[in-house]
Protein backbone atom coordinates (compact mmCIF):
# COMPACT_ATOMS: atom_id res chain seq x y z
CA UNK A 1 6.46 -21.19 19.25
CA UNK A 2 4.10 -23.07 21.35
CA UNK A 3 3.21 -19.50 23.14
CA UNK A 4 1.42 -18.76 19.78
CA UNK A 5 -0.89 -21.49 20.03
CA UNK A 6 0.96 -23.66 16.94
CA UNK A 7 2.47 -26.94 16.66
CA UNK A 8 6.04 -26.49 15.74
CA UNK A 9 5.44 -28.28 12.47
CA UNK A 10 3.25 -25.65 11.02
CA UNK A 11 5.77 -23.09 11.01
CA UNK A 12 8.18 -25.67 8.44
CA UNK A 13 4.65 -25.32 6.30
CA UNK A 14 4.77 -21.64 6.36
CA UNK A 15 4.46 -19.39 2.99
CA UNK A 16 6.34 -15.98 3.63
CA UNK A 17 3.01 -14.53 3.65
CA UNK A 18 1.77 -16.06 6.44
CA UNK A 19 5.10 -15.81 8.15
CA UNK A 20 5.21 -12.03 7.45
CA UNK A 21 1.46 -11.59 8.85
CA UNK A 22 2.61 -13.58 12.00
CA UNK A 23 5.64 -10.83 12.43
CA UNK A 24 3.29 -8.39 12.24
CA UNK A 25 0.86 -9.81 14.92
CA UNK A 26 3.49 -10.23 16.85
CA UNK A 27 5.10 -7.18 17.04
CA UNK A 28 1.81 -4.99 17.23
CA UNK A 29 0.76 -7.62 20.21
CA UNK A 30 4.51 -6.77 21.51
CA UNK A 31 3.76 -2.87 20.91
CA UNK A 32 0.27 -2.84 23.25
CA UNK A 33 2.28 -4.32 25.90
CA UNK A 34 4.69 -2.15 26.15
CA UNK A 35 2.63 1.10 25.43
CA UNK A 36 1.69 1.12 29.74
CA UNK A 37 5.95 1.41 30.55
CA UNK A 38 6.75 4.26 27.53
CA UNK A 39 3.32 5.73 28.91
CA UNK A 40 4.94 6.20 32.29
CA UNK A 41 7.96 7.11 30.45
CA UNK A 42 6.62 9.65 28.99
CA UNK A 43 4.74 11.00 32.16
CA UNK A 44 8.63 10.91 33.94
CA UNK A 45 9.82 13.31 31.08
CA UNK A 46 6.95 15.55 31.03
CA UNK A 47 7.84 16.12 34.98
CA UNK A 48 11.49 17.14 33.92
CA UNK A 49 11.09 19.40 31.07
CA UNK A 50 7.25 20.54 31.62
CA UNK A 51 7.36 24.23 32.59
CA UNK A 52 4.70 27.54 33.50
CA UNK A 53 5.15 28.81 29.99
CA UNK A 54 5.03 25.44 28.12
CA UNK A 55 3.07 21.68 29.00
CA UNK A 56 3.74 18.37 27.49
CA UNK A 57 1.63 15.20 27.60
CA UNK A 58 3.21 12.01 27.36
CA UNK A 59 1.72 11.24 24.08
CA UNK A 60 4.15 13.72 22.46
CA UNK A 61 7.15 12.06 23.76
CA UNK A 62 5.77 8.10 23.31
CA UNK A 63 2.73 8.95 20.76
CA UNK A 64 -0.94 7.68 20.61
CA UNK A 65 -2.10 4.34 22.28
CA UNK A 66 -1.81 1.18 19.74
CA UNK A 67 -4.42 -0.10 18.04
CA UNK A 68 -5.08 -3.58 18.64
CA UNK A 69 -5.12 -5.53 15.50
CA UNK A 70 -8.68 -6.77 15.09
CA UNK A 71 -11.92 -6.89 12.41
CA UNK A 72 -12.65 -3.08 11.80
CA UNK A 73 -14.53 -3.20 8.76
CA UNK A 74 -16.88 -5.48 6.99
CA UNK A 75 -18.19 -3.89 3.29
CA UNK A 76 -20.09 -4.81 0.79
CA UNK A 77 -18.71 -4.37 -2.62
CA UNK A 78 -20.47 -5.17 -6.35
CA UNK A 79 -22.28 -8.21 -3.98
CA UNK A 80 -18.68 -8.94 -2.79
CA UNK A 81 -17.91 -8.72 1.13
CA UNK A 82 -14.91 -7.71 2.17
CA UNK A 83 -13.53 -7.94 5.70
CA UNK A 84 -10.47 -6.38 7.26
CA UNK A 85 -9.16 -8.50 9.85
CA UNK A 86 -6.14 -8.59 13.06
CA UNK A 87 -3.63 -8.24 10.58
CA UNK A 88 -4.76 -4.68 9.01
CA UNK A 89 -4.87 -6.21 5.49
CA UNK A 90 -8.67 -6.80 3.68
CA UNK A 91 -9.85 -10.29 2.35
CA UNK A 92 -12.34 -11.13 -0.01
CA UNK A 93 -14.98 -13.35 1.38
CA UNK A 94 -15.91 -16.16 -0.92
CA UNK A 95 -20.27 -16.34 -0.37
CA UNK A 96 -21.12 -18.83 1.79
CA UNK A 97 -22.45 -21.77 -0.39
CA UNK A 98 -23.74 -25.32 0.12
CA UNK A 99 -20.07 -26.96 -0.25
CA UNK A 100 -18.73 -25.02 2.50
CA UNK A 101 -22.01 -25.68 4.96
CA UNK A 102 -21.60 -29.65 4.02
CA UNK A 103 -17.74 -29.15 4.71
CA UNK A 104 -18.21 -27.73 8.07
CA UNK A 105 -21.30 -29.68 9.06
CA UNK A 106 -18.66 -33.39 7.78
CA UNK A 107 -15.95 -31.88 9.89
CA UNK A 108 -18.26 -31.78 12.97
CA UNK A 109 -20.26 -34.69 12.35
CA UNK A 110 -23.64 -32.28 13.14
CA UNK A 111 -26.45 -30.36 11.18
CA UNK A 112 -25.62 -26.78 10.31
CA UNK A 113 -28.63 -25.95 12.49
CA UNK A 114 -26.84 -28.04 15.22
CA UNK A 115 -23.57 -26.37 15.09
CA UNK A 116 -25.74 -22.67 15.70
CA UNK A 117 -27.15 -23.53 18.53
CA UNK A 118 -24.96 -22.65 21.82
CA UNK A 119 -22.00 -22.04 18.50
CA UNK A 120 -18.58 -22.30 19.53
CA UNK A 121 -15.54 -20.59 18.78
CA UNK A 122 -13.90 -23.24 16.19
CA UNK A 123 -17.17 -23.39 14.22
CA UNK A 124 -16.94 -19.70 13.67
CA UNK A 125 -12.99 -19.87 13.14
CA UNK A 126 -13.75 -23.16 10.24
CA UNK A 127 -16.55 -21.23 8.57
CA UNK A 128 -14.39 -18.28 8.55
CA UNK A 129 -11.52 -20.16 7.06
CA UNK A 130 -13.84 -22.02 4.09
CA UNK A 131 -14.75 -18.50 2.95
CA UNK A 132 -11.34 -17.08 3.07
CA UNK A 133 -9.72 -19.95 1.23
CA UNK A 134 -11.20 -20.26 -1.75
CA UNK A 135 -9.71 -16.71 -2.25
CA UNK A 136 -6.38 -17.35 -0.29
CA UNK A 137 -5.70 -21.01 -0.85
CA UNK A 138 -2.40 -20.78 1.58
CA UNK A 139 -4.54 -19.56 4.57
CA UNK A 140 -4.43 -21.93 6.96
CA UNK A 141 -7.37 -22.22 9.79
CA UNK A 142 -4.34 -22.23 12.26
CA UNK A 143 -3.77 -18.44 10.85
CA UNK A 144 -7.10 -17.30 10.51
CA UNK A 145 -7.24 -18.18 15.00
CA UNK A 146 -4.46 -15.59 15.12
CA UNK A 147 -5.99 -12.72 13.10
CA UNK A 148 -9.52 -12.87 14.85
CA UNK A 149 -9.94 -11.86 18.40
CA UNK A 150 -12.90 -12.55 20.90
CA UNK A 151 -14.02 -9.16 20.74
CA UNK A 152 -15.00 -9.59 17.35
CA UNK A 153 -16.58 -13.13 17.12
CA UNK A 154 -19.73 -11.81 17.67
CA UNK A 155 -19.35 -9.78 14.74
CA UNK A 156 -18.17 -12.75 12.49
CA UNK A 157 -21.30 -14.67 13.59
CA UNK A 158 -23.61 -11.88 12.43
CA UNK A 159 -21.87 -11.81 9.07
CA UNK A 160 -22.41 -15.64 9.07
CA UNK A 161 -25.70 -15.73 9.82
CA UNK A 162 -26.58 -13.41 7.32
CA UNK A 163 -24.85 -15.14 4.49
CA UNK A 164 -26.72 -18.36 5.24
């Protein structure tokens, strides 16, 4: 399992939750890789049975292109935010409060102010993680690395800034 990024340990520490979420990721990350080989496929049958009176496209034989698991949506909800993340499913994100800053700014051994300028990606991923577990107290920050991609950090930073 060291592919994924984990230390072997953390799978023994696993709830099924997480493991099932990890199954997923996997197999839709498993999916978009082989979407490019049933695309061509697809394009090999369409040459056999395509005809004058009828056309096919590929996509009917090997359907649409996969979606990659990432953040699609971020609501707001009776003052409640909600994000849906890699794994399709929605979370409720806990506000951002003065526990969680001190938390994160401890962990780092900087200012909050200090850990926004030139922000990295674990900041992001640990803030991320404080508001998702006081609503999911089995998320792990380990898991919440696999269900955010780059694409959307810039996204997740907005949502942080403009809970602070």
């Amino acid at each position: 399992m060291r592919h994924l990024g984990n230390n072997p340990d953390h799978y023994d520490r696993m709830s099924l939750g997480e493991f099932k979420r990890l199954v997923k990721e996997i197999d839709n990350q498993l999916r978009i890789e082989r979407y490019p080989l049933e695309y061509r496929l697809g394009q090999v049958i369409c040459a056999l049975v395509n005809s004058k009176q009828k056309t096919y496209k590929p996509e009917r034989f090997v359907g649409e292109v996969p979606k990659s698991m990432e953040v699609t949506k971020v609501t707001k909800t009776n003052g409640k935010s909600e994000i849906t993340l890699g794994d399709g499913n929605t979370y409720i994100l806990a506000v951002l409060d003065v526990n969680m800053m001190e938390d994160v700014e401890e962990e780092y051994d900087k200012s909050w102010g200090e850990l926004f300028t030139n922000v990295r990606v674990r900041v992001i991923k640990t803030v991320l993680w404080h508001m998702l577990k006081r609503n999911y107290p089995d998320m792990t920050k380990a898991h919440v690395g696999t269900l955010v991609t780059a694409k959307v950090l810039p996204k997740l930073l907005i949502i942080i800034g403009d809970m602070t």
